[in-house]
N, C-alpha and C. Protein backbone atom coordinates (compact mmCIF):
# COMPACT_ATOMS: atom_id res chain seq x y z
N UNK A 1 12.63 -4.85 4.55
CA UNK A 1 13.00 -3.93 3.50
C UNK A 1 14.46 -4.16 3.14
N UNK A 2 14.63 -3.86 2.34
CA UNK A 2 16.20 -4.46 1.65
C UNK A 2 16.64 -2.98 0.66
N UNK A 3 17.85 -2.32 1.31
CA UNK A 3 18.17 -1.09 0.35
C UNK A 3 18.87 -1.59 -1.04
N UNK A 4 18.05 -1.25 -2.19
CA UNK A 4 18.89 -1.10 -3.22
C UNK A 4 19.12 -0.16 -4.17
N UNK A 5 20.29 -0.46 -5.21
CA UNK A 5 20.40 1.00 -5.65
C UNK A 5 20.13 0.54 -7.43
N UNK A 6 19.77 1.16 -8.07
CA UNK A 6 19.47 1.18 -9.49
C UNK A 6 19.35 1.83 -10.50
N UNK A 7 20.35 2.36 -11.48
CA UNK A 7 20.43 3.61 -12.11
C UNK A 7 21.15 4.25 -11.36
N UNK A 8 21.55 4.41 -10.05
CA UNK A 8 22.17 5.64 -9.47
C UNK A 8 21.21 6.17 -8.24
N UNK A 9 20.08 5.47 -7.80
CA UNK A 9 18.61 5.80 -7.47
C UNK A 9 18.81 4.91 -6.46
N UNK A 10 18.41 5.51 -4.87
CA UNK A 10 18.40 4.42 -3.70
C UNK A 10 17.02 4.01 -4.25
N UNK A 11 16.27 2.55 -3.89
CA UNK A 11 15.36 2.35 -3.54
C UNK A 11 15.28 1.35 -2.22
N UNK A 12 14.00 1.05 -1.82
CA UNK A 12 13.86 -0.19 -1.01
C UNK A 12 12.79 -0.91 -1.31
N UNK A 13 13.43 -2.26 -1.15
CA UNK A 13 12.26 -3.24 -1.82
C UNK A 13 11.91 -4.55 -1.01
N UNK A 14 10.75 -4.77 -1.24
CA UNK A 14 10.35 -6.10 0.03
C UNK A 14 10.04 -7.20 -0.97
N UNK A 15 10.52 -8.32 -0.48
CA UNK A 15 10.87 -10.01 -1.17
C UNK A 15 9.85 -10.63 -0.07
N UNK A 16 9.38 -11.53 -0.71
CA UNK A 16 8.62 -12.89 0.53
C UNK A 16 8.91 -14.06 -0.44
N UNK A 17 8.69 -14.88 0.63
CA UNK A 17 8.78 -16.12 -0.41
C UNK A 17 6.97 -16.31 -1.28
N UNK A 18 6.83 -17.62 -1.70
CA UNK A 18 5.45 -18.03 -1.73
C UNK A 18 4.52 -17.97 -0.75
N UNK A 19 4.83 -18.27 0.07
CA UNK A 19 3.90 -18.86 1.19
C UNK A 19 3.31 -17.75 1.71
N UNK A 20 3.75 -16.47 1.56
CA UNK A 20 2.45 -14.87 2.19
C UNK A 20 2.00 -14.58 1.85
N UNK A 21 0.84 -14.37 2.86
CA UNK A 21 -0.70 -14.18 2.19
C UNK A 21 -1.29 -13.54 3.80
N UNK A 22 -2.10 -13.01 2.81
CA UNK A 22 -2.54 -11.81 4.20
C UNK A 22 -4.60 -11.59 3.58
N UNK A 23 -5.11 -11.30 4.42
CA UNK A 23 -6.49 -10.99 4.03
C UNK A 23 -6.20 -9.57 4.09
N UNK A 24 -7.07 -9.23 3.30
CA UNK A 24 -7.19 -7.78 2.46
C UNK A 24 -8.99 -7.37 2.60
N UNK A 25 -8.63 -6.33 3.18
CA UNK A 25 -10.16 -5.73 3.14
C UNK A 25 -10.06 -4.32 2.48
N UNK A 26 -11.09 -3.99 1.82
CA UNK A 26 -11.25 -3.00 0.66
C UNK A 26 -12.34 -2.07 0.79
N UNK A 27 -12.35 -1.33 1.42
CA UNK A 27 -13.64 -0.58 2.39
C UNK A 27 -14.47 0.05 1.04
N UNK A 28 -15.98 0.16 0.46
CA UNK A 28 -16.58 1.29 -0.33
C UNK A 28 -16.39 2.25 -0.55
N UNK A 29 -15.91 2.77 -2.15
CA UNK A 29 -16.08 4.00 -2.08
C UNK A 29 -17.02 4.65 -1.29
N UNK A 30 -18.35 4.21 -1.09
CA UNK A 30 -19.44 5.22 -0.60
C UNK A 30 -19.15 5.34 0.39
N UNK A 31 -18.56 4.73 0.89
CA UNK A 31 -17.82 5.06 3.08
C UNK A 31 -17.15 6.80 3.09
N UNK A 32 -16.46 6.98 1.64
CA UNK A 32 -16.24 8.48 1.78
C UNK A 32 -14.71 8.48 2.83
N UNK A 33 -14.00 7.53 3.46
CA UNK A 33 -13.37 7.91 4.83
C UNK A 33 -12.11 8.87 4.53
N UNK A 34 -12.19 9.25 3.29
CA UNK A 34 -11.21 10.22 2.58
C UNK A 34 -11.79 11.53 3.25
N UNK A 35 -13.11 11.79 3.42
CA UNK A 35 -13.90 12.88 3.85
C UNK A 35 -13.96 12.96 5.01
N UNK A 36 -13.87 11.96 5.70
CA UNK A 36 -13.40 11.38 7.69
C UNK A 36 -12.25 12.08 8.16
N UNK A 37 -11.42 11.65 7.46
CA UNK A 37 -10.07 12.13 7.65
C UNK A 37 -9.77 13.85 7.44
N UNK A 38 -10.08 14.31 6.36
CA UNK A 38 -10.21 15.83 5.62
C UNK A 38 -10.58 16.23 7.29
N UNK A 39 -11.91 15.95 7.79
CA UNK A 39 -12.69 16.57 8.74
C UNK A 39 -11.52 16.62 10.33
N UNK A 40 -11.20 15.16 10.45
CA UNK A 40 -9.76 14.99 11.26
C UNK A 40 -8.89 16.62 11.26
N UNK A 41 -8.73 16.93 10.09
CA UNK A 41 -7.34 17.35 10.06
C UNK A 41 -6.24 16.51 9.53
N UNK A 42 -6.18 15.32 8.68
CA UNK A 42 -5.79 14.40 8.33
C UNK A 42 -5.75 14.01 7.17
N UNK A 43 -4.60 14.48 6.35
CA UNK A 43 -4.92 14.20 4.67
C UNK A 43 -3.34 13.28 4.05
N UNK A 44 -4.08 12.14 3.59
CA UNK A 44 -3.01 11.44 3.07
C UNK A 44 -3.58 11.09 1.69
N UNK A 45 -2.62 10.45 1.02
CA UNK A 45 -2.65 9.97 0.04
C UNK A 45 -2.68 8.33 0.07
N UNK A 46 -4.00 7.44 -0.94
CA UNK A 46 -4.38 6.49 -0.47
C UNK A 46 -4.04 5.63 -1.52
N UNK A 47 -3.20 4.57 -1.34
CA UNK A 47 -3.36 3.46 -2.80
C UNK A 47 -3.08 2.16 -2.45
N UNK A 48 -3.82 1.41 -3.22
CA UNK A 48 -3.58 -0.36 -2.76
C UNK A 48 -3.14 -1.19 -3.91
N UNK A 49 -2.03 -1.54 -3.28
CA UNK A 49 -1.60 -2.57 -4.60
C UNK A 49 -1.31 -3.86 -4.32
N UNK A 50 -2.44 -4.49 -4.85
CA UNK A 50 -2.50 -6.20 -4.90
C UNK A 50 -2.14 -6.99 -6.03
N UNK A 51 -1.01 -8.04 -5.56
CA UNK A 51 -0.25 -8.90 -6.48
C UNK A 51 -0.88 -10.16 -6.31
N UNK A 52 -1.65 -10.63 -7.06
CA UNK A 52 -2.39 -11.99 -7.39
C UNK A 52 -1.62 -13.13 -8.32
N UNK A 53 -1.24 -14.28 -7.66
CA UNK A 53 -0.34 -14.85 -8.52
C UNK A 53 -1.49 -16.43 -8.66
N UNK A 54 -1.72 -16.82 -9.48
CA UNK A 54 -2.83 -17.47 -10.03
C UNK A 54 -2.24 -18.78 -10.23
């Protein structure tokens, strides 16, 4: 992570070179595990963001 500032605004931002690459698994909506968790006692907020460079 690398702190930077922009506008006046901390952020932090992550750099790689080319070469990273990671396998990505993407579970079914119908798995529900949003409803797994609820039942846990366990509520987050879920998002995936994949950068595909072609």
């Amino acid at each position: 992570m690398i702190d930077v500032t922009a506008n006046g605004k901390p952020y932090q931002e992550v750099h790689v070179d080319g070469g990273a690459m990671a396998q990505v698994f993407i579970y079914p909506p119908a798995l529900k595990l949003a409803d797994v968790s609820k039942d846990q006692g366990v509520v987050r907020d879920r998002k995936l963001h994949v950068i595909r460079n072609a």
